[in-house]
N, C-alpha and C. Protein backbone atom coordinates (compact mmCIF):
# COMPACT_ATOMS: atom_id res chain seq x y z
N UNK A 1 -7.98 19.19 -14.44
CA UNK A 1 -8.19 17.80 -14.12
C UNK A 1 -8.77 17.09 -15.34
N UNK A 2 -8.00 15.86 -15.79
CA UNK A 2 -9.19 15.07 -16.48
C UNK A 2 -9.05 13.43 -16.21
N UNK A 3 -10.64 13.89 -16.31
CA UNK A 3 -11.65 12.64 -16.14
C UNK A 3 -11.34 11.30 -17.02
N UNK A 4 -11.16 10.57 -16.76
CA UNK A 4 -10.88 9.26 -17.64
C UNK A 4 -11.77 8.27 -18.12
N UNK A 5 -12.96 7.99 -18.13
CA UNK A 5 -13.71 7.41 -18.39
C UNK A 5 -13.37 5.94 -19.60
N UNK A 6 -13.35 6.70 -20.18
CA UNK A 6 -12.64 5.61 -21.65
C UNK A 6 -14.49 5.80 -22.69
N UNK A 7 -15.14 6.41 -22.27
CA UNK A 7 -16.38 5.88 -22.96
C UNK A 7 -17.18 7.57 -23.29
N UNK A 8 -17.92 7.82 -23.89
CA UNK A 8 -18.89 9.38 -23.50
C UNK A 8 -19.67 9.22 -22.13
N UNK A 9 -19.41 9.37 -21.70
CA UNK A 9 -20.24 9.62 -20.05
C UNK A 9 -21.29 10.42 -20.36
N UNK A 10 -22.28 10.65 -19.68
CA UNK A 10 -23.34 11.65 -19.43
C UNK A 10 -22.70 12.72 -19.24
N UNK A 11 -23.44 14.15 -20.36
CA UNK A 11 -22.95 15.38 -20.45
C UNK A 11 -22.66 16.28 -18.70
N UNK A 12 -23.01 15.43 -17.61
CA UNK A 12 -22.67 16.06 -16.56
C UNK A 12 -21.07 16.05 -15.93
N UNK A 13 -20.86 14.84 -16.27
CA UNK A 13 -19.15 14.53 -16.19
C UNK A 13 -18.88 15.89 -16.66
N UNK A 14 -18.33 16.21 -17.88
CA UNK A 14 -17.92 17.51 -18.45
C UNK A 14 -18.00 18.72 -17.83
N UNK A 15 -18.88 18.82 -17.06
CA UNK A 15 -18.90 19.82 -15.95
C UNK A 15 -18.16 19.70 -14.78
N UNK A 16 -17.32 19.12 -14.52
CA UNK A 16 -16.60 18.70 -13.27
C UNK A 16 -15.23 18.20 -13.80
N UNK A 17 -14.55 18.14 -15.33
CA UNK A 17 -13.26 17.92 -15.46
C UNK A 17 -13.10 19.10 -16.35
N UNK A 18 -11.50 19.38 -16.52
CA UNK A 18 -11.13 20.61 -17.75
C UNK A 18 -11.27 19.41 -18.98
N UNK A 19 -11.16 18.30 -18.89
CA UNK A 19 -11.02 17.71 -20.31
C UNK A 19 -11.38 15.81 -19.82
N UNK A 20 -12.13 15.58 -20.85
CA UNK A 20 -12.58 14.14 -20.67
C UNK A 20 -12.04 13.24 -21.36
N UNK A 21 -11.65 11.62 -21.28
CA UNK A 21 -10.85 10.86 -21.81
C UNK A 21 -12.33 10.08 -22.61
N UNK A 22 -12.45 10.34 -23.63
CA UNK A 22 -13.99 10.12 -24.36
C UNK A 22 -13.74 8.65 -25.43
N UNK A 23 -12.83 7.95 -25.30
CA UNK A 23 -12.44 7.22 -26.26
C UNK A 23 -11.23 6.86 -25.68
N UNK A 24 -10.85 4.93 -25.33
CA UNK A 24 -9.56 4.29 -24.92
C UNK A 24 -9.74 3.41 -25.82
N UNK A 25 -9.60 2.54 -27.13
CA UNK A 25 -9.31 1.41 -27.62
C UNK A 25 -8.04 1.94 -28.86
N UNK A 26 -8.57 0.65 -29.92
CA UNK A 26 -7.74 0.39 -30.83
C UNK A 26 -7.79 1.65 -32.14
N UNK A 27 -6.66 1.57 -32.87
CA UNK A 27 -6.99 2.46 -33.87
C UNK A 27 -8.39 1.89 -34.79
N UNK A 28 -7.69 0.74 -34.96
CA UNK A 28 -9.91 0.36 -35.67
C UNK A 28 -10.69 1.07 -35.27
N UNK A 29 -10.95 1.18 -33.90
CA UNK A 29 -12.30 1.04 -33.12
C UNK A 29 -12.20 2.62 -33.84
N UNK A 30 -11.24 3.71 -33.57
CA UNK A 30 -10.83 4.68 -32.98
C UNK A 30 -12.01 5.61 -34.66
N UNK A 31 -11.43 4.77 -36.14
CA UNK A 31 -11.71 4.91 -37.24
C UNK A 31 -12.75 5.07 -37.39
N UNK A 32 -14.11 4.33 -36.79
CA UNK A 32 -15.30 4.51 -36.98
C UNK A 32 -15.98 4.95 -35.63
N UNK A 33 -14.97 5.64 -34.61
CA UNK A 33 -16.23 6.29 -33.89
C UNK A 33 -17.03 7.47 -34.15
N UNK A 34 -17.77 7.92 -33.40
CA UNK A 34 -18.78 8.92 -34.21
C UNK A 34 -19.97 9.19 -33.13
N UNK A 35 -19.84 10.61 -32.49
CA UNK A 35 -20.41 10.68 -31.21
C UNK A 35 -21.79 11.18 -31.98
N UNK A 36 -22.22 11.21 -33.09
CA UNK A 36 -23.39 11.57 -33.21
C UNK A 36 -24.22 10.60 -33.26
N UNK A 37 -23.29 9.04 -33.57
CA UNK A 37 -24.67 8.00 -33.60
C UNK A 37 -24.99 7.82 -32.44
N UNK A 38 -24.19 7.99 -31.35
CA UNK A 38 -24.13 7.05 -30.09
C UNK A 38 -24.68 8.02 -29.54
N UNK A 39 -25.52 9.43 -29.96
CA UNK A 39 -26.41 10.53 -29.30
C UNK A 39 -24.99 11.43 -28.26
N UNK A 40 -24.07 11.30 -28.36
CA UNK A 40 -23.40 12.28 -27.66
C UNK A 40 -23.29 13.57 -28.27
N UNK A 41 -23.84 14.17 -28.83
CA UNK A 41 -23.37 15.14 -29.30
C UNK A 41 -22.98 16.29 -28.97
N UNK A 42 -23.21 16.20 -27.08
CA UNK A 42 -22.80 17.21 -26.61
C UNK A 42 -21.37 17.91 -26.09
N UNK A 43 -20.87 16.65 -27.04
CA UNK A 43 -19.26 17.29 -26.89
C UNK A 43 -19.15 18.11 -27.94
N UNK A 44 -19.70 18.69 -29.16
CA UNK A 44 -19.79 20.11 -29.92
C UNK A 44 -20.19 21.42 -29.38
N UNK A 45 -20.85 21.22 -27.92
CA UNK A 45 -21.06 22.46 -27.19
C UNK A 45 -19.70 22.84 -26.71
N UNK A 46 -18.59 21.64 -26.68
CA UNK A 46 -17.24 21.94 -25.73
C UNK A 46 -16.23 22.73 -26.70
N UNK A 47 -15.74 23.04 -26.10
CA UNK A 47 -14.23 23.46 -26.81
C UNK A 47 -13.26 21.76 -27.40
N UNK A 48 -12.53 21.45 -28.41
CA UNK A 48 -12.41 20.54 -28.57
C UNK A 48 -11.48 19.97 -27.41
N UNK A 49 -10.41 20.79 -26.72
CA UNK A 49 -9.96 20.85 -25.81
C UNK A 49 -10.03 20.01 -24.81
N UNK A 50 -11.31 19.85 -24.68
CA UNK A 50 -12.09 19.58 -23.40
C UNK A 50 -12.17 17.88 -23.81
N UNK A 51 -11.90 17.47 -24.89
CA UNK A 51 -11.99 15.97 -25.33
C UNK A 51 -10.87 15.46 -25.47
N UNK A 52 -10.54 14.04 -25.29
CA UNK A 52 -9.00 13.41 -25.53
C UNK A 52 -9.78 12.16 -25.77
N UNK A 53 -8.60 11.63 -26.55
CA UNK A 53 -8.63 10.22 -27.00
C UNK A 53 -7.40 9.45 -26.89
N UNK A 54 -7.37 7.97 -25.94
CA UNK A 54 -6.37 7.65 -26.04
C UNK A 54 -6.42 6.62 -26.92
N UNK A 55 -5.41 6.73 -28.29
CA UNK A 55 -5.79 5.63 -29.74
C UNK A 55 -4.27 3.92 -29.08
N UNK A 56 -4.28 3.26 -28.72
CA UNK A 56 -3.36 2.02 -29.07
C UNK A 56 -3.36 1.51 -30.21
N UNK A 57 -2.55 0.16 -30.23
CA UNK A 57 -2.40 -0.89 -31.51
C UNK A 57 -2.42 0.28 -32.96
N UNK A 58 -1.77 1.11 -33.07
CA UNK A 58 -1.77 2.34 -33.77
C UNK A 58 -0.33 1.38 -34.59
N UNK A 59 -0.01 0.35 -35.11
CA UNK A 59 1.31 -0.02 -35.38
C UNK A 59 2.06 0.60 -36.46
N UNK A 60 1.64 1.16 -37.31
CA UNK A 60 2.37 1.75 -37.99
C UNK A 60 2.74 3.36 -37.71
N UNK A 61 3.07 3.73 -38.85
CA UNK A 61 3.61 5.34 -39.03
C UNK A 61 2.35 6.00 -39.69
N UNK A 62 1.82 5.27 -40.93
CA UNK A 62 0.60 5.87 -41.70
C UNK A 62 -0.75 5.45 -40.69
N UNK A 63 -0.71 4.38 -39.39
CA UNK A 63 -1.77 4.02 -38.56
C UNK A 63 -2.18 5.19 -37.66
N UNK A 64 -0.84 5.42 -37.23
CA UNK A 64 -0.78 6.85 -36.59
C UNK A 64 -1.38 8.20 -36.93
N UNK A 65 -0.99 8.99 -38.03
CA UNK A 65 -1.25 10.08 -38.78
C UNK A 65 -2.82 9.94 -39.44
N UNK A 66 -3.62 7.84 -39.42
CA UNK A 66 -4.38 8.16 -39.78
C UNK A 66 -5.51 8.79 -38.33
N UNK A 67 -4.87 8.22 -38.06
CA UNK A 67 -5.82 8.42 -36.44
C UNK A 67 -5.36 10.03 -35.69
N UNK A 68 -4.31 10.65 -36.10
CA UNK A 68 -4.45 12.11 -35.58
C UNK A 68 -5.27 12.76 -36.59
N UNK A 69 -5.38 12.17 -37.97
CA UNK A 69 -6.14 12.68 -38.82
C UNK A 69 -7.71 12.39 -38.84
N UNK A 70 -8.21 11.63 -38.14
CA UNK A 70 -9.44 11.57 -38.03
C UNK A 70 -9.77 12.10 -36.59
N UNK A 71 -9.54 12.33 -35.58
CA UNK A 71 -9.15 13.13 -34.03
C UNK A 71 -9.44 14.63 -34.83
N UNK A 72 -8.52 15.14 -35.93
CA UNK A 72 -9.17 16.64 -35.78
C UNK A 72 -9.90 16.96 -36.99
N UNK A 73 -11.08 16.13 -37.09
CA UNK A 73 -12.19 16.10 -37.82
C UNK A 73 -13.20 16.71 -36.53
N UNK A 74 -13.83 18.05 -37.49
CA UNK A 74 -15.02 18.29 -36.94
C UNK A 74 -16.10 17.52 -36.07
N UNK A 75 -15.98 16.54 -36.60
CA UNK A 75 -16.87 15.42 -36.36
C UNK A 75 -16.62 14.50 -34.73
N UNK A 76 -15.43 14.43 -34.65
CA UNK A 76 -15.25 14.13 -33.66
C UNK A 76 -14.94 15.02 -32.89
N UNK A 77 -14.51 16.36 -32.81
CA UNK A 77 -13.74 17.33 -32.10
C UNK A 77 -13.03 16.59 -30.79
N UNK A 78 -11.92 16.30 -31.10
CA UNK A 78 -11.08 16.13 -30.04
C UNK A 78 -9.84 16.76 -30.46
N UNK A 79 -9.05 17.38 -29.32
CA UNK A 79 -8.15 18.01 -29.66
C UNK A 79 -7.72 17.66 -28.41
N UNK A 80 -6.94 16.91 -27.99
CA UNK A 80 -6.16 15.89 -27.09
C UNK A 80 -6.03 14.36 -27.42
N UNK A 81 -5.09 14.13 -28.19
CA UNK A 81 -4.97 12.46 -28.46
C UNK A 81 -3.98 12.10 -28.19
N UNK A 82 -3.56 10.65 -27.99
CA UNK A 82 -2.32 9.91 -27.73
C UNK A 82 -2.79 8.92 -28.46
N UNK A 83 -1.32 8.77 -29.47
CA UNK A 83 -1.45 7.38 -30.32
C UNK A 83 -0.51 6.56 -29.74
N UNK A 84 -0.42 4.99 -29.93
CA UNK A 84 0.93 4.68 -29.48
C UNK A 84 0.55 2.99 -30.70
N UNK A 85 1.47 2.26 -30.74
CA UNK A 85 1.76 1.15 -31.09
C UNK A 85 1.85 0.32 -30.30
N UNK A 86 1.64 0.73 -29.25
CA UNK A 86 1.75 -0.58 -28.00
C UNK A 86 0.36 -0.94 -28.48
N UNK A 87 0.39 -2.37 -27.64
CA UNK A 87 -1.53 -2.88 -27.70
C UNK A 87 -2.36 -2.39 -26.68
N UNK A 88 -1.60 -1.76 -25.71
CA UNK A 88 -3.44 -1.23 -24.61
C UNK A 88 -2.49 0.06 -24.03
N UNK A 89 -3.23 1.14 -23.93
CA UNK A 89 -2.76 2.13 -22.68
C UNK A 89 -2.92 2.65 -21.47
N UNK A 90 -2.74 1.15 -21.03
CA UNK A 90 -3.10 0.60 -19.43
C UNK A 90 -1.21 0.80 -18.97
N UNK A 91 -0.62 0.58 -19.72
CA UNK A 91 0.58 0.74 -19.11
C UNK A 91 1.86 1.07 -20.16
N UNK A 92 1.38 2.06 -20.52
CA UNK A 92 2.57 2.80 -21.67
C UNK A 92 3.84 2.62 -20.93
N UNK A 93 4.82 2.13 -21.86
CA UNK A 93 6.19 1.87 -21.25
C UNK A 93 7.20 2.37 -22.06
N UNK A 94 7.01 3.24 -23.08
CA UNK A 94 8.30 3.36 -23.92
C UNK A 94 7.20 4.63 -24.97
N UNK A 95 7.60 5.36 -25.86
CA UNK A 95 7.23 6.85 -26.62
C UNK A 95 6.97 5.77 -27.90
N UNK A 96 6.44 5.83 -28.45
CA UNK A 96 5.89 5.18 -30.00
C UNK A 96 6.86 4.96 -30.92
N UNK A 97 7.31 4.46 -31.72
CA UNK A 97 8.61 3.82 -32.44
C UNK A 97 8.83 5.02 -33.56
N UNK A 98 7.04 5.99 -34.01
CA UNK A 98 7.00 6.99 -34.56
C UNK A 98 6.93 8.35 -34.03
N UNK A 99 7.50 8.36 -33.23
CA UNK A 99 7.31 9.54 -32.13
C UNK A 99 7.82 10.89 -32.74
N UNK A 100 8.98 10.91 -33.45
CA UNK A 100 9.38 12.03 -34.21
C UNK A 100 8.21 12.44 -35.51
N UNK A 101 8.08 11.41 -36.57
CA UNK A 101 6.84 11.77 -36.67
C UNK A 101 5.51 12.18 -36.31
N UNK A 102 4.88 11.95 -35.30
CA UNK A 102 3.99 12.00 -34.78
C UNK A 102 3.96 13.75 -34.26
N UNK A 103 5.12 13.84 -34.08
CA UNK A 103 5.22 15.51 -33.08
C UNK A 103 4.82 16.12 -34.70
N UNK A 104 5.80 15.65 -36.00
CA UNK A 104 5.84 16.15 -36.89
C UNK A 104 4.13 16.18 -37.63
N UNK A 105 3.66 15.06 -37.36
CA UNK A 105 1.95 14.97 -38.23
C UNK A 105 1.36 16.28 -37.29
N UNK A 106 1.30 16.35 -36.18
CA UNK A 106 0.60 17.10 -35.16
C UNK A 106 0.72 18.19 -35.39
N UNK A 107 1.78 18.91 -35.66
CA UNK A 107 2.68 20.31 -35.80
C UNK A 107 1.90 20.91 -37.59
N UNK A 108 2.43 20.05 -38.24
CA UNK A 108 1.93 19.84 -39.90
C UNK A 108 -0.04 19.72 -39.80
N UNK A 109 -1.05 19.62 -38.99
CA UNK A 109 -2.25 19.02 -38.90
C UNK A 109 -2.67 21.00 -38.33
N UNK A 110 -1.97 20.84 -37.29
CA UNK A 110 -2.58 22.50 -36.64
C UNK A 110 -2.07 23.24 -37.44
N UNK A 111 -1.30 23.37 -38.19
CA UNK A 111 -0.50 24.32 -39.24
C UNK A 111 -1.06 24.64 -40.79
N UNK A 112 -1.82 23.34 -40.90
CA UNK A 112 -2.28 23.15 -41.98
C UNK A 112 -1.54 22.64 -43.37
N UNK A 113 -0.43 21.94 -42.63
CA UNK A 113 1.03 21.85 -43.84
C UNK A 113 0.59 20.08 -44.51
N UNK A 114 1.71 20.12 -45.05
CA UNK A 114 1.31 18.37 -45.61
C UNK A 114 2.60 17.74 -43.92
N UNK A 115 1.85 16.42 -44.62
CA UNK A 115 1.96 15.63 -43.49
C UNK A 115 3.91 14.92 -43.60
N UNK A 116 4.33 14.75 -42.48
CA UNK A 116 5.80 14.01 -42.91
C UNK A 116 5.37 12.76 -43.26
N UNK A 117 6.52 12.14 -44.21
CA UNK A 117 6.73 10.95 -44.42
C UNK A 117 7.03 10.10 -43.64
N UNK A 118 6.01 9.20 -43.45
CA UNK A 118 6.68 7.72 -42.73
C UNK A 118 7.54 7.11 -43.49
């Protein structure tokens, strides 16, 4: 099951979903979050697993890859993201315009390879 919140909830949520939706805005927002200022830090006790982020307004190809690239930073440990280029993901209607890339940044990120070309 996971929990959707859009925000860090209190470390008790986490005990009651397999994985929490810890982050819903823009790729901006997405760039400078950072669960250690905001005192969450107890999503480093989790498996990264257990965290997702859903990134929007992601409009490009390099907007994208930058935001799966900051998702599997230590720092944030999330290892569940969705990027898209739409503006909100209140109602995804169509796969990202970079979607072949995107499988490709993801694949290339856990692999440790260089990244495809947008």
């Amino acid at each position: 099951m996971i929990g959707n919140p859009g925000i860090y909830p209190d470390q008790s949520y986490a005990n009651v979903t397999d994985a929490l939706n810890t982050f819903e805005g823009t790729a901006a927002a997405f760039q400078v979050l950072d669960p250690q200022q905001s005192s969450n830090t107890w999503v480093y006790s989790n498996y990264n697993t257990s965290q997702a982020m859903l990134v929007h307004s992601a409009s490009t190809c390099t907007a994208m890859q930058d935001s799966l690239k900051y998702a599997n930073k230590a720092r944030t440990n999330t290892g569940l993201v969705f990027t898209t280029d739409e503006t909100t993901v209140r109602a995804v209607t169509r796969l990202p315009s970079y979607w072949i890339q995107m499988l490709g940044t993801v694949d290339a990120l856990n692999k440790g390879g260089t990244l495809p070309a947008c």
